[in-house]
C-alpha atoms as a PDB file:
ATOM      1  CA  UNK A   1      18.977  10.219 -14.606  1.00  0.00           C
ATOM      2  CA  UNK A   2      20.415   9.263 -11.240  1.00  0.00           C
ATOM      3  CA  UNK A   3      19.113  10.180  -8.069  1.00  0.00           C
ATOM      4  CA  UNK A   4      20.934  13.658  -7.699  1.00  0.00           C
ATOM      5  CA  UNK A   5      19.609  14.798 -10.977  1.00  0.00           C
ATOM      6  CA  UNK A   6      16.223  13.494 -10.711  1.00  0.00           C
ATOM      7  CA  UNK A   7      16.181  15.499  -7.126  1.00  0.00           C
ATOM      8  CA  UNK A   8      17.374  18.596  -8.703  1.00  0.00           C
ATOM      9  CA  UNK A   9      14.746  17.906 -11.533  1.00  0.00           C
ATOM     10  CA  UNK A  10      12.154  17.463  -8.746  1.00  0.00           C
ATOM     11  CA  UNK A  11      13.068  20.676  -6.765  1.00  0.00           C
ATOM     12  CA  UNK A  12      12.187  22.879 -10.059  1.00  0.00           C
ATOM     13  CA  UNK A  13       9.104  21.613 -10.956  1.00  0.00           C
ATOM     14  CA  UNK A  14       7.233  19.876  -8.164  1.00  0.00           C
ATOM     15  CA  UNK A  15       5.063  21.938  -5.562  1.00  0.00           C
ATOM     16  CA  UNK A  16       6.492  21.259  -2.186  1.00  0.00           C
ATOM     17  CA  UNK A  17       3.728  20.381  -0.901  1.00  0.00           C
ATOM     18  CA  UNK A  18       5.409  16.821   1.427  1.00  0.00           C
ATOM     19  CA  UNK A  19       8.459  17.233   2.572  1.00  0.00           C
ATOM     20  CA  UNK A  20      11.114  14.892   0.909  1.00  0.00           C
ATOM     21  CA  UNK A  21      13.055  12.005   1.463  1.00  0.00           C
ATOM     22  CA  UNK A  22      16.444  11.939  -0.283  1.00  0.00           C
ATOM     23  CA  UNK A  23      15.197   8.672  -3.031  1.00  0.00           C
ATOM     24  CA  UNK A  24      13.876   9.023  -5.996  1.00  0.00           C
ATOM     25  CA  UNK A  25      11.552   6.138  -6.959  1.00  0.00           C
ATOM     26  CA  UNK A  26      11.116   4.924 -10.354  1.00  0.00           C
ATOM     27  CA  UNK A  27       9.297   1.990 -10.379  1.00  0.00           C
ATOM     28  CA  UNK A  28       6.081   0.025  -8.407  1.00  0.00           C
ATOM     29  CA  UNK A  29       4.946  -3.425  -8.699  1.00  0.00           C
ATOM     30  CA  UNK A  30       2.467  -4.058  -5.728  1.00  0.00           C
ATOM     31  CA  UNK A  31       3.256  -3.161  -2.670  1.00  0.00           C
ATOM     32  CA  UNK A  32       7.017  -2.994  -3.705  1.00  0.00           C
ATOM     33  CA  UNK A  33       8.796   0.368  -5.437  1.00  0.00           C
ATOM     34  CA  UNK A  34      12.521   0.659  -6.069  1.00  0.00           C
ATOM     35  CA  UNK A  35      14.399   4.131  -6.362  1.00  0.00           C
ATOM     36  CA  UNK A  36      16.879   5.207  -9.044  1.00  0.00           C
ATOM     37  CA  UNK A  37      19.647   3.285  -7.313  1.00  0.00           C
ATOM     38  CA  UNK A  38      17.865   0.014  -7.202  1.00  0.00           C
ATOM     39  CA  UNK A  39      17.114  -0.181  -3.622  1.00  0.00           C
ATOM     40  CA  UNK A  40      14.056  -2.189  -3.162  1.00  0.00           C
ATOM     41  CA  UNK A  41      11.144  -0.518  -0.912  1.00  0.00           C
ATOM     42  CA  UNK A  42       7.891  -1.733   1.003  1.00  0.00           C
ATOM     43  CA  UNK A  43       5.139   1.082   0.195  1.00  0.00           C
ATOM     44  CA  UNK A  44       3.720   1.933   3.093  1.00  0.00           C
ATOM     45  CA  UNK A  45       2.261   5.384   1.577  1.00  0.00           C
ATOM     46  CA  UNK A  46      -0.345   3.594  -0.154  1.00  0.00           C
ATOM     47  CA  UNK A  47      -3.078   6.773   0.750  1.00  0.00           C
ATOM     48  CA  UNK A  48      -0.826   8.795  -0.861  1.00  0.00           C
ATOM     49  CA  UNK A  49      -1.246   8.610  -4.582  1.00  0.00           C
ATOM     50  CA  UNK A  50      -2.165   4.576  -5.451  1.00  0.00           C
ATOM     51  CA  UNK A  51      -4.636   4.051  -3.154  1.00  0.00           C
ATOM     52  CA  UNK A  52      -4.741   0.797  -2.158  1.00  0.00           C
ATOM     53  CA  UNK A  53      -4.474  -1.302  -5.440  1.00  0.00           C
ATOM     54  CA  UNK A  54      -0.926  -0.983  -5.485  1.00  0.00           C
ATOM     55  CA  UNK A  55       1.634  -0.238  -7.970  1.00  0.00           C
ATOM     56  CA  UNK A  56       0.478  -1.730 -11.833  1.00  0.00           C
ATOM     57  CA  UNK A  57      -2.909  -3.933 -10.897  1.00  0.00           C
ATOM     58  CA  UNK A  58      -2.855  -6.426 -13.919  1.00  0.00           C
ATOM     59  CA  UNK A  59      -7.051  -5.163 -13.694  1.00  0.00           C
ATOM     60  CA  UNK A  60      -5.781  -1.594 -13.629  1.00  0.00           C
ATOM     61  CA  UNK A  61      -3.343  -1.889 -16.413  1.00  0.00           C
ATOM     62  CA  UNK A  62      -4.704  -4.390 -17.990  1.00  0.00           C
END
């Protein structure tokens, strides 16, 4: 999906509970995360839903 359909998706079924930036992110390694597009991303929102491992912790997924 690209980032308007994933959006659209995300409208219908999340709670709106945080308001919304306009990205859609698909993928986290570490402190990095990239959205639909490809755009690279520093997490800074680590409280948020990963803690503070980061995104795929070779001991997490291991």
């Amino acid at each position: 999906m690209d980032t308007k359909q994933l959006l659209a998706w995300a409208a219908q079924y999340h709670t709106p509970n945080y308001s919304r930036a306009p990205i859609c992110l698909v993928r986290g390694d570490g402190v990095r995360v990239w959205d639909s597009d490809g755009k690279e991303y520093l997490d800074f929102g680590a409280g948020l839903a990963v803690a503070s491992l980061g995104h795929c912790h070779p001991r997490v997924t291991g």
